[in-house]
Protein backbone atom coordinates (compact mmCIF):
# COMPACT_ATOMS: atom_id res chain seq x y z
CA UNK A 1 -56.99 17.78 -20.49
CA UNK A 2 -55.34 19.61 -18.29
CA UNK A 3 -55.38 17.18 -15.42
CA UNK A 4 -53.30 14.88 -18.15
CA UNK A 5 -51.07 17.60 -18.79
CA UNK A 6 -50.33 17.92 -15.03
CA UNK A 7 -50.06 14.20 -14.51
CA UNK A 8 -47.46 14.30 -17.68
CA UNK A 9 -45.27 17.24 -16.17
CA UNK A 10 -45.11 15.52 -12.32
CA UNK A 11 -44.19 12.30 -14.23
CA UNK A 12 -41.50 14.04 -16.30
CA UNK A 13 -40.28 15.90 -12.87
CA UNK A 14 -40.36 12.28 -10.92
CA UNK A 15 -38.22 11.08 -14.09
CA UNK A 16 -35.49 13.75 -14.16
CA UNK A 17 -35.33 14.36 -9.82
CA UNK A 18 -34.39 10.13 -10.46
CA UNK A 19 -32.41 10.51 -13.00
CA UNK A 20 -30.11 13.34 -10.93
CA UNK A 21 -30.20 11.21 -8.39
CA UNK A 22 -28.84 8.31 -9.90
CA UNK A 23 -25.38 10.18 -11.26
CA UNK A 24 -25.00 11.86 -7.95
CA UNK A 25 -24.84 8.20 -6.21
CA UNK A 26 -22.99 6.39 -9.33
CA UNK A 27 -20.02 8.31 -9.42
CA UNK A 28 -16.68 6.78 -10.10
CA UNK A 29 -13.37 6.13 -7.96
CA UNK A 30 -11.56 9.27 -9.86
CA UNK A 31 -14.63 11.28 -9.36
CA UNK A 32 -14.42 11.32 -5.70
CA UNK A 33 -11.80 12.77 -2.78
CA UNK A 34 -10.13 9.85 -0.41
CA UNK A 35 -8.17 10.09 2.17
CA UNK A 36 -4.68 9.03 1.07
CA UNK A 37 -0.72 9.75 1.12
CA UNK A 38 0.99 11.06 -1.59
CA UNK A 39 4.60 10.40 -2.04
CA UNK A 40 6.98 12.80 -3.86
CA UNK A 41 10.51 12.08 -5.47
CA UNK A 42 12.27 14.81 -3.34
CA UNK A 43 11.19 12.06 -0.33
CA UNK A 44 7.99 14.80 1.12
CA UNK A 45 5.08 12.86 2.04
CA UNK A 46 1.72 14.27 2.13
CA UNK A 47 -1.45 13.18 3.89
CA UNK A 48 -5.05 14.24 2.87
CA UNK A 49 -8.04 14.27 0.64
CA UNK A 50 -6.79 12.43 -2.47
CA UNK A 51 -8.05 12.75 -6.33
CA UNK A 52 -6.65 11.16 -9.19
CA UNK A 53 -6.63 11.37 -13.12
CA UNK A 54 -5.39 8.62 -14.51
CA UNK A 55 -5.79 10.42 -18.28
CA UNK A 56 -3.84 13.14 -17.52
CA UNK A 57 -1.30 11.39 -14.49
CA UNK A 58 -2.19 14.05 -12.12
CA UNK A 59 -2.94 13.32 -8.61
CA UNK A 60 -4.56 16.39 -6.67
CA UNK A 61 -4.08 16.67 -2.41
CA UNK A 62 -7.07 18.82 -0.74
CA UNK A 63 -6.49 20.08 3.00
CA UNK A 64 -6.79 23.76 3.12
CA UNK A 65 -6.03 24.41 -0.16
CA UNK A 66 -5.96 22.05 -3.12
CA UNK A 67 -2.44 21.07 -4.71
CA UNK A 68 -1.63 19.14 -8.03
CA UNK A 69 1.28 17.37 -8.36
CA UNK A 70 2.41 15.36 -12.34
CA UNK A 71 3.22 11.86 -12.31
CA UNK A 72 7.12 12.94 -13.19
CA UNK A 73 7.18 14.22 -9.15
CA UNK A 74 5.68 11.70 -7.42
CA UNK A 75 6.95 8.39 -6.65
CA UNK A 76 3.62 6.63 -5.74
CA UNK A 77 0.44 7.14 -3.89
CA UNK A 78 -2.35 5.50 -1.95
CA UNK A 79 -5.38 5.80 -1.45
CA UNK A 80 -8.19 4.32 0.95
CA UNK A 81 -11.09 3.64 -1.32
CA UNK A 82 -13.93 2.54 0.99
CA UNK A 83 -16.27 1.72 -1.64
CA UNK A 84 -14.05 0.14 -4.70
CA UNK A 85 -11.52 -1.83 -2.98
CA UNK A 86 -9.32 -1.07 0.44
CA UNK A 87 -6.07 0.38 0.58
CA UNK A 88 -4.98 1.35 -3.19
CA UNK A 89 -1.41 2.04 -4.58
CA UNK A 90 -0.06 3.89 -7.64
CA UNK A 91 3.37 4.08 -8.56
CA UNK A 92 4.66 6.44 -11.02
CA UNK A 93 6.73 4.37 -13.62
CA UNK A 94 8.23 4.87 -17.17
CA UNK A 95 6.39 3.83 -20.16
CA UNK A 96 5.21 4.73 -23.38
CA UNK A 97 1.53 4.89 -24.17
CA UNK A 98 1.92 5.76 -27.66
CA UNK A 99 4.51 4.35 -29.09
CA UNK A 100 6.76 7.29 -28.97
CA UNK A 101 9.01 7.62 -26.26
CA UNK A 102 8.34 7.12 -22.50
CA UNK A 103 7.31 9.28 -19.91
CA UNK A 104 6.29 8.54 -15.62
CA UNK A 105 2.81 7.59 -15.79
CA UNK A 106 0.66 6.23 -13.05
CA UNK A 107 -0.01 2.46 -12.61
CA UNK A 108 -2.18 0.57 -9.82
CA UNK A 109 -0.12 -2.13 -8.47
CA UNK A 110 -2.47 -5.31 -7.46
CA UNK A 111 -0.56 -7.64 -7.08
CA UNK A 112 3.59 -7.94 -6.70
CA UNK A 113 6.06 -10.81 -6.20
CA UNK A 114 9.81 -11.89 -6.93
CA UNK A 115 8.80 -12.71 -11.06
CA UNK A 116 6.38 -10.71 -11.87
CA UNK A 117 3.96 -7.42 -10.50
CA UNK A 118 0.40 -7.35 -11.96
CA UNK A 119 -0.53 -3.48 -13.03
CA UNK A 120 -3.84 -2.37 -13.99
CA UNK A 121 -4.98 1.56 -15.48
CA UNK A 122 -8.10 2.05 -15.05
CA UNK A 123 -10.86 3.92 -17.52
CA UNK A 124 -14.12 4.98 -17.92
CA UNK A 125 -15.53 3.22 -20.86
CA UNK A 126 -18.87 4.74 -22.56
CA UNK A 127 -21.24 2.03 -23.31
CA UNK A 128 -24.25 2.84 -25.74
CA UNK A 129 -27.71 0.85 -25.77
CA UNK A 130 -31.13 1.42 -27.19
CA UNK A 131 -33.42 1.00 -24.15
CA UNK A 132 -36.82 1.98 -23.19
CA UNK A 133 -35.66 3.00 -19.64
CA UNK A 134 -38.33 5.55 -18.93
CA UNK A 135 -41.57 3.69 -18.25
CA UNK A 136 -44.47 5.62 -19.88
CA UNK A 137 -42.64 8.27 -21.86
CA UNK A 138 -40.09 5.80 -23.10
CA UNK A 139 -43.35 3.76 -25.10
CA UNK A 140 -44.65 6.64 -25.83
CA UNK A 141 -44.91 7.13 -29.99
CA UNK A 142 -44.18 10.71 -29.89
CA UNK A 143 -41.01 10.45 -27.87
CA UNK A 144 -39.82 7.15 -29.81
CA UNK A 145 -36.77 4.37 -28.28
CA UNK A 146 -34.79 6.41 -25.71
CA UNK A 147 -30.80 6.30 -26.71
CA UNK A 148 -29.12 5.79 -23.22
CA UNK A 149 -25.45 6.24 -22.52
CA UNK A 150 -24.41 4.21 -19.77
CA UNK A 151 -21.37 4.20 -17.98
CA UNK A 152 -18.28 1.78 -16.42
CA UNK A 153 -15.50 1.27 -15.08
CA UNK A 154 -13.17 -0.74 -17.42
CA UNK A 155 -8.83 -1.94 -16.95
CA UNK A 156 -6.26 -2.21 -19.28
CA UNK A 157 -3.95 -4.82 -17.43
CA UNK A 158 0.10 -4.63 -17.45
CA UNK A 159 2.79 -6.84 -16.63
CA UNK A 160 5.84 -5.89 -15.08
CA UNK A 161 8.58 -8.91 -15.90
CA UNK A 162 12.36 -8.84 -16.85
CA UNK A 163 12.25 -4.85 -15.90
CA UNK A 164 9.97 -3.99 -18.58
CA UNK A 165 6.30 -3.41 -18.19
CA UNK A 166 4.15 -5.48 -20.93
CA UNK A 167 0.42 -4.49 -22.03
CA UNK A 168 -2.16 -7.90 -21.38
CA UNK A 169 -3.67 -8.29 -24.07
CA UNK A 170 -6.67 -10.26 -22.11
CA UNK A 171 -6.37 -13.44 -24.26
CA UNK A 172 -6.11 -16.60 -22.52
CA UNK A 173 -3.15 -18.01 -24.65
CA UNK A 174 -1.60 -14.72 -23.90
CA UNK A 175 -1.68 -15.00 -20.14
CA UNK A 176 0.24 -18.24 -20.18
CA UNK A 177 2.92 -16.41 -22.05
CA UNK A 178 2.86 -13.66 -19.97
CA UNK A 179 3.62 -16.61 -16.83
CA UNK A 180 5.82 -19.12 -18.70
CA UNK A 181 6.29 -22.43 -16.65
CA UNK A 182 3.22 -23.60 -14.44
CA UNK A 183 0.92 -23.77 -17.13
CA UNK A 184 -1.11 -26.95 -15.89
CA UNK A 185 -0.44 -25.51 -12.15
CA UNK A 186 -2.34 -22.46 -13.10
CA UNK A 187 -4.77 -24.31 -15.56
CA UNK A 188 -5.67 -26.38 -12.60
CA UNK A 189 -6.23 -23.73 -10.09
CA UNK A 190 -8.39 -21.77 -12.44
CA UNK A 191 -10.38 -24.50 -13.44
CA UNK A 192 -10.97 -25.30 -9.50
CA UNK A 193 -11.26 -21.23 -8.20
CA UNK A 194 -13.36 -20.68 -11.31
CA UNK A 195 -11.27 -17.93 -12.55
CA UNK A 196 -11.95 -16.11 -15.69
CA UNK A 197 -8.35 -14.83 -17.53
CA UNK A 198 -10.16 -11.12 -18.12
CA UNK A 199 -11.40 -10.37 -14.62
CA UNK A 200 -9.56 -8.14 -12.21
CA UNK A 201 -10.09 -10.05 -9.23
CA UNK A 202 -9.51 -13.42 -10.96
CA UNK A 203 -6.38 -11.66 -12.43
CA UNK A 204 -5.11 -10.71 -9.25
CA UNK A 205 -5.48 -13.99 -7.66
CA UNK A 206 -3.82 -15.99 -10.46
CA UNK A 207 -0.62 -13.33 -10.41
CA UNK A 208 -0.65 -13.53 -7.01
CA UNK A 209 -0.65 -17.48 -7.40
CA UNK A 210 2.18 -17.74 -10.19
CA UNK A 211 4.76 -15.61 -7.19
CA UNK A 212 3.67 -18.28 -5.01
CA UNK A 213 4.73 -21.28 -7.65
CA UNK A 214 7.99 -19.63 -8.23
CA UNK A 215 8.79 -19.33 -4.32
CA UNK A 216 8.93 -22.89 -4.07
């Protein structure tokens, strides 16, 4: 007996040492300090560890000491994400997330061109699935199905056309209205890049196509 109760507490320990381990290596791009510029509207620029919060449109700068600055005194910064994407920029621009009136908040440009800019805001979405993710004590009867959380990293996608920024409201038909006038052009290189209309790559890449179209 008590050489299964051992065996049961080392497994447990094994289990939760793992499961520390895995949030301390899975955090997110908001969760973590860059190095970065931050851009203010009195024309200051400031260069340093960079953290953003995209629910609150505050952008923090670490070097001695850490300052936070409001999306209604900054003009835009960037940061260098080494693990999510390169060289990232934020502009602070008006808009209203509720439907009241609007205020500076903080979008990612990806892409930008002569017609149209594609802007992204990104979240971190809660995802909730019944899984038997810890091996023995998961099956165990006394312990029952394990309810996991899991975690990602999810976009709400923005177009900024005709001076006014428009929510995506990731529906195919809605991206050819969002990019009136190439619509076999664009059908055509989808079809033959394999580009999904909901992806952020494939997004970027199709915006980035439709400036091209209207250069010509």
């Amino acid at each position: 007996m008590n050489k299964i109760i051992k065996s049961y507490i080392l497994t447990l320990a094994l289990i939760l040492m793992s499961g520390s381990l895995l949030i301390a290596q899975n955090q997110f791009p908001s969760q973590i300090w860059h190095k970065g510029n931050i851009h203010t509207t009195d024309g200051q620029v400031y260069s340093g560890l960079v953290k953003y919060d995209l629910d609150n449109n505050l952008v923090q700068l670490q070097v001695e000491t850490i300052a936070t600055f409001t999306a209604s005194n900054v003009t835009y910064f960037e940061i260098l994400d080494d693990i999510y994407g390169g060289l990232r920029k934020f502009y602070s621009l008006p808009y209203s997330l509720n439907g009241d009136y609007e205020t500076p908040i903080f979008f990612e440009v990806l892409t930008e061109g002569e017609e149209i800019a594609l802007l992204c805001r990104e979240y971190i979405a809660t995802d909730s699935r019944n899984m038997n993710a810890w091996g023995p004590v998961g099956m165990n009867p006394f312990w029952g199905p394990q309810n996991m959380i899991g975690y990602r990293l999810a976009f709400n996608y923005y177009f900024f056309k005709d001076n006014q920024i428009q929510r995506y409201s990731m529906k195919k038909k809605d991206l050819f209205a969002m990019l009136p006038g190439h619509d076999d052009e664009i059908s055509l290189f989808m079809r033959k890049n394999r580009l999904e209309h909901d992806k952020r790559g494939d997004l970027l890449r199709i915006a980035a196509y439709y400036n091209e179209l209207n250069k010509n």
